[in-house]
Each structure stands twice: as structure tokens, then as C-alpha cells.
Protein backbone atom coordinates (compact mmCIF):
# COMPACT_ATOMS: atom_id res chain seq x y z
CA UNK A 1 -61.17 -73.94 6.38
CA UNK A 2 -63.30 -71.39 8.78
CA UNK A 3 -60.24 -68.65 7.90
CA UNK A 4 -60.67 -69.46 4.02
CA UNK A 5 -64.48 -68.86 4.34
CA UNK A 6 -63.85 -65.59 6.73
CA UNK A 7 -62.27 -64.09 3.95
CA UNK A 8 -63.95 -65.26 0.78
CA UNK A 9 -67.66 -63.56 2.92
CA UNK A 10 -68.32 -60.96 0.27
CA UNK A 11 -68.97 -58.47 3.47
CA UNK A 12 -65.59 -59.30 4.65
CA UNK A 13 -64.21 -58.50 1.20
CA UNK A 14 -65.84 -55.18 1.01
CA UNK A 15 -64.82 -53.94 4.46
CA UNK A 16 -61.12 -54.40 3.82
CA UNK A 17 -61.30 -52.69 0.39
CA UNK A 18 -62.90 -49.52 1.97
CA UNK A 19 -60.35 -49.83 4.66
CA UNK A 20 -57.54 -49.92 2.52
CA UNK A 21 -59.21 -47.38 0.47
CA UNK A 22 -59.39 -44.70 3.26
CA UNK A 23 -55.91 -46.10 4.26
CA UNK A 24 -54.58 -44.80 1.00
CA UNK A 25 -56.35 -41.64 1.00
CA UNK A 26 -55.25 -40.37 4.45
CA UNK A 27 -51.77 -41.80 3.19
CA UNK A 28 -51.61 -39.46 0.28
CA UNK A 29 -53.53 -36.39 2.13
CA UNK A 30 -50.64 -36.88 4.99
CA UNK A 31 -47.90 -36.78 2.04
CA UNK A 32 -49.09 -33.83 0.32
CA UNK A 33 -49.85 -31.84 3.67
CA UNK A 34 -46.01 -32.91 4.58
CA UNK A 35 -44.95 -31.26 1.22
CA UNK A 36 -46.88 -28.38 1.29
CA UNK A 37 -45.21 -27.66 4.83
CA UNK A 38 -42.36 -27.84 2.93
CA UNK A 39 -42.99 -25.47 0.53
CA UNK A 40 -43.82 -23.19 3.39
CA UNK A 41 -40.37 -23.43 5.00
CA UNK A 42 -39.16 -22.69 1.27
CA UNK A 43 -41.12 -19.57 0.93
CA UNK A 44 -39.54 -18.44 4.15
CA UNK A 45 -36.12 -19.44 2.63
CA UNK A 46 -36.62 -17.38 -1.06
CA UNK A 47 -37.78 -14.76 1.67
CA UNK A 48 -34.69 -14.47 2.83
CA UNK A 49 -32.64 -13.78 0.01
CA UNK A 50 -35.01 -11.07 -0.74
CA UNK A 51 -34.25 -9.81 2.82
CA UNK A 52 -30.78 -9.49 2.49
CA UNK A 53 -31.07 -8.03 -0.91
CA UNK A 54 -33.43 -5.40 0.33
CA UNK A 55 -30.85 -4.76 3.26
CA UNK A 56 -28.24 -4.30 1.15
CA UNK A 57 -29.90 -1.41 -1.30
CA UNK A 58 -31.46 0.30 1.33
CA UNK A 59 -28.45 0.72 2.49
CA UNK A 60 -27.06 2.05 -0.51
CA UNK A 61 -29.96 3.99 -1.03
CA UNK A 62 -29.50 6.00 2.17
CA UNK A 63 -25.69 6.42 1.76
CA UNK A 64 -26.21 7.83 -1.14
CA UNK A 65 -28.90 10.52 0.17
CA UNK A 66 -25.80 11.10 2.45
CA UNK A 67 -23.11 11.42 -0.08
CA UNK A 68 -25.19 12.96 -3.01
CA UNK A 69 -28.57 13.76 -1.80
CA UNK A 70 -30.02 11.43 -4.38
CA UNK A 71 -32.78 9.87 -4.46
CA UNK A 72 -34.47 6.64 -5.74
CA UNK A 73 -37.85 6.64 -6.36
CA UNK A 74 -39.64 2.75 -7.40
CA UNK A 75 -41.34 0.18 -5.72
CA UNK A 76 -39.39 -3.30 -4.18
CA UNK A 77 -40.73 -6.61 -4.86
CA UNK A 78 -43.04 -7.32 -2.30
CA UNK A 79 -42.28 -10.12 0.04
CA UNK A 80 -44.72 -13.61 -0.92
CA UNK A 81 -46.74 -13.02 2.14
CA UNK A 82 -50.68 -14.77 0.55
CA UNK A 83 -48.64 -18.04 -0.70
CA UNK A 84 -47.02 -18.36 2.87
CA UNK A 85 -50.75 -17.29 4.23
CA UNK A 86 -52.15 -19.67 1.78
CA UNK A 87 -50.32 -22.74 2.53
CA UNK A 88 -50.17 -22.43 5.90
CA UNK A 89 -53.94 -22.48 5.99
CA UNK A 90 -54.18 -25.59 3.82
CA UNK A 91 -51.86 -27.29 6.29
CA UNK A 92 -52.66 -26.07 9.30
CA UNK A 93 -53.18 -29.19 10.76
CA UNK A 94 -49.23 -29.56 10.47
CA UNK A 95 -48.41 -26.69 12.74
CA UNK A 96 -47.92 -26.59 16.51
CA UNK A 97 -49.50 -23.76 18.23
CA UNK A 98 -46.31 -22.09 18.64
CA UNK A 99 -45.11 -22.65 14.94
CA UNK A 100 -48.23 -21.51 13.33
CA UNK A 101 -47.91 -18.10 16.43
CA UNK A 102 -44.38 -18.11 15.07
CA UNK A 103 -44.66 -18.04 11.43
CA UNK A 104 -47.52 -15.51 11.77
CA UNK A 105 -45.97 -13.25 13.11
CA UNK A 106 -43.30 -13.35 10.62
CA UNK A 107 -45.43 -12.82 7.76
CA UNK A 108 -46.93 -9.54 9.99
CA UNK A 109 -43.76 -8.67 10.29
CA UNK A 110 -43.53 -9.02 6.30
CA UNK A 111 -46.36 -7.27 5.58
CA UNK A 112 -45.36 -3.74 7.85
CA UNK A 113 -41.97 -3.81 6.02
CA UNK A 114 -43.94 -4.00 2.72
CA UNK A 115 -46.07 -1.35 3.78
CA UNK A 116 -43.24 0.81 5.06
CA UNK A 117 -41.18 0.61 1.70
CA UNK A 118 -44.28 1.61 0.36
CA UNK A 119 -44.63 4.97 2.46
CA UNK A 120 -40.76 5.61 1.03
CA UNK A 121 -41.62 5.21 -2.40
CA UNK A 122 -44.75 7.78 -1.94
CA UNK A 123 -42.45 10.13 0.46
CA UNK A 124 -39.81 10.04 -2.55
CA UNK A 125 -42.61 10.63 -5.46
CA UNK A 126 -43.76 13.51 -3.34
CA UNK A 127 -40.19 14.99 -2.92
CA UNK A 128 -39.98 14.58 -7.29
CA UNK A 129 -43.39 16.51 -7.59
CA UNK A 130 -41.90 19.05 -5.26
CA UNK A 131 -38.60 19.07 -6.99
CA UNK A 132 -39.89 19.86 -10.58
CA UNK A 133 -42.40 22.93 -8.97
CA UNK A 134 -39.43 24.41 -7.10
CA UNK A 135 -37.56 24.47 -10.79
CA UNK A 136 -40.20 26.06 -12.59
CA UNK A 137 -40.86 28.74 -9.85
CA UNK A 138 -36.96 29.44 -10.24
CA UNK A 139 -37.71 30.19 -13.86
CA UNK A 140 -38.00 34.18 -15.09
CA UNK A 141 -37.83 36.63 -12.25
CA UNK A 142 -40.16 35.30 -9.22
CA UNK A 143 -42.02 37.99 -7.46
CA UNK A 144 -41.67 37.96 -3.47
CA UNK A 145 -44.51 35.89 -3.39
CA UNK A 146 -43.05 33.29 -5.43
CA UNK A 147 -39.49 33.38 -4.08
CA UNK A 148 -41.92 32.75 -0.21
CA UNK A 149 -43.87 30.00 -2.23
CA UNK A 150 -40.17 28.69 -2.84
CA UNK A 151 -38.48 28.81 0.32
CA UNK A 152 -41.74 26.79 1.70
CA UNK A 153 -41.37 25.13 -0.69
CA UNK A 154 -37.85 23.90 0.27
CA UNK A 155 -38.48 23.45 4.18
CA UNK A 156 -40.76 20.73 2.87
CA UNK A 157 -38.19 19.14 0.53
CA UNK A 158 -36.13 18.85 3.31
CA UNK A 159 -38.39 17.39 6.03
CA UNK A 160 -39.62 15.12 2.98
CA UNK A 161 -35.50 13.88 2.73
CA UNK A 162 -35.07 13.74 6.51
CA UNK A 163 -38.36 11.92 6.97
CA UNK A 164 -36.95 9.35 3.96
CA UNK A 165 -33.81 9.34 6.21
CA UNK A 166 -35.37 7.97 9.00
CA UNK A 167 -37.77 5.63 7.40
CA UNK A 168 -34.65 3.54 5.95
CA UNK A 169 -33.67 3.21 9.25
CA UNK A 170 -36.48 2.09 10.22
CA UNK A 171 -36.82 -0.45 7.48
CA UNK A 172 -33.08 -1.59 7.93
CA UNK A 173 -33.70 -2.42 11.64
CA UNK A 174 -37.34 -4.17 10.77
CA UNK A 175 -35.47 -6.28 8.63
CA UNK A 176 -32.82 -7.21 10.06
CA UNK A 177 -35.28 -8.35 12.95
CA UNK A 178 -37.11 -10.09 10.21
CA UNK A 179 -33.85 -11.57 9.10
CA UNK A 180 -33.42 -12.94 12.91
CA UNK A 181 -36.79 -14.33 13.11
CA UNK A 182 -36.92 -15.73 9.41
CA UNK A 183 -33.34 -18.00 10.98
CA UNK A 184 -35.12 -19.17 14.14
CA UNK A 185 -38.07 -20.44 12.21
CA UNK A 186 -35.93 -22.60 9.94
CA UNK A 187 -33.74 -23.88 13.08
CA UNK A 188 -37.29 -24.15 15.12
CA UNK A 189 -36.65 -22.16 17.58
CA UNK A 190 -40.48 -20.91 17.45
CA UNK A 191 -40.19 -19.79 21.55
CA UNK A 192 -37.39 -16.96 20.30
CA UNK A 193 -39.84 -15.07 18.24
CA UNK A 194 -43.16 -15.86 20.02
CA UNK A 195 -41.18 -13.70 23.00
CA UNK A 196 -40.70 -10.68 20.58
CA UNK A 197 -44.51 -10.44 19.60
């Protein structure tokens, strides 16, 4: 009879409804923090297929500056570097110290890449402008003066294409790297790219 009355006190009552209530609250914050973690290691995974894609043109890219000396100017699709940043400051919670170390440096490293690809695309826009003022000086009979203007002109089209050169290489080995560290974080091995930073 005593446990009957214990729960039918109206005080009694209330205290186990708030408690279940905050019970079910942390419940569902816990379950949506746990699937926006998730949709962090995702990110990192579409990531990745943009990584290898962006290895493989580059590559093609700077064989065919090799083969043809040609050129392609346009921007790539920038890696989702705010929606990792994003999430992982809605969850961050979730994170050890070395995960949350680890996957910030892989979105730095995400970011320089961007920003690299970027200086291509204005070295290569540069080299066009270039390009079309060489052809026009080349048109009539150019006095000396021109055919100087010209020949400067073409000592900076080629420090322009060997500058390209070895900017691709530069963005083939960051990603690659990338590509390295992008693996470990999926397999959680955090410590292997907490070493390279």
C-alpha cells in the first residue's frame, strides 16, 4: 500500500515525467549528434572521389602542356570544406582531441589545395591575356620596339608555363598527401596525420 501511495504523490508523478522528459531529449540530441558525425565521415568520403578525380586531370592537364603546350584555363569544384567545418562544430562534443586535430588539419589541407588550383587558373588566364597581345603585336610590320615588346613578351609566357608546370606538381603531391590522410581518417588512424602537421 505505502508503494501504491509513493507513486500516486502528485510530486512523485511530476518528477518522473521531467525525468523521462530530459531522458528523451538527451536521447534524441545523442542520436542526431551520432548522425551528424556521420555525415562528417561522408563528406570526407564524397571528398575523396573528388580527390582522385582532380588527380587524374591534373595529370592530364600537365601531360598535355608536355605533349602540346596546351593549356586549360577554368576553375575545379572546390572541395566542401564549411559543411565539414560546419558539422564538426555542431558535434564537437563527438570528437576526441586527436580526431577533431586530425580532421582539421585535413580540411587545411583542403583549403591550400583549393587555393593553389586557384593560383593555376589565374597563372593560366594571365598566360591567355598574354597570348592574344603577343598575336596582335605580330600583326602588320612591328617596329624594333614592338618586336622587343614581343620577345618580353614571350620570356614571360614561358616562365608563366613553367611556373604552371610546377604548380601541378605541387598540387599532384598535396593531394595525393590529402588522399593519404583523407584514408587514415576513415580507418582512424588520427596519430598518422597528427605526426604530419
Amino acid at each position: 500500500m505505502c508503494i501504491e501511495q509513493f507513486f500516486n504523490n502528485a510530486t512523485i508523478g511530476s518528477f518522473f515525467g521531467a525525468f523521462f522528459a530530459f531522458f528523451l531529449v538527451v536521447t534524441t540530441d545523442w542520436r542526431r549528434n551520432k548522425r551528424k558525425k556521420k555525415l562528417i565521415l561522408r563528406q570526407i568520403q564524397l571528398n575523396r572521389i573528388m580527390i582522385n578525380k582532380k588527380i587524374e586531370t591534373i595529370t592530364h592537364f600537365k601531360n598535355e602542356i608536355a605533349a602540346e603546350g596546351r593549356l586549360h584555363p577554368g576553375k575545379f569544384l572546390p572541395f566542401q570544406t564549411e559543411e565539414i567545418k560546419k558539422l564538426s562544430l555542431e558535434v564537437l562534443d563527438q570528437f576526441k582531441p586527436e580526431e577533431k586535430l586530425a580532421l582539421d588539419s585535413i580540411r587545411h589541407h583542403m583549403v591550400s589545395i583549393d587555393e593553389l588550383l586557384n593560383e593555376i587558373d589565374n597563372r593560366i588566364n594571365k598566360f591567355t591575356d598574354l597570348h592574344l597581345e603577343v598575336k596582335k603585336g605580330y600583326v602588320g610590320r612591328p617596329s624594333n620596339e614592338n618586336a622587343e615588346n614581343m620577345r618580353k613578351m614571350n620570356v614571360e609566357i614561358q616562365s608563366i608555363i613553367a611556373t604552371i608546370k610546377n604548380r601541378y606538381e605541387e598540387a599532384l603531391i598535396n593531394l595525393n598527401n590529402l588522399d593519404k590522410s583523407t584514408d587514415h581518417f576513415l580507418k582512424g588512424n588520427f596519430q598518422n596525420i597528427i605526426t604530419q602537421i
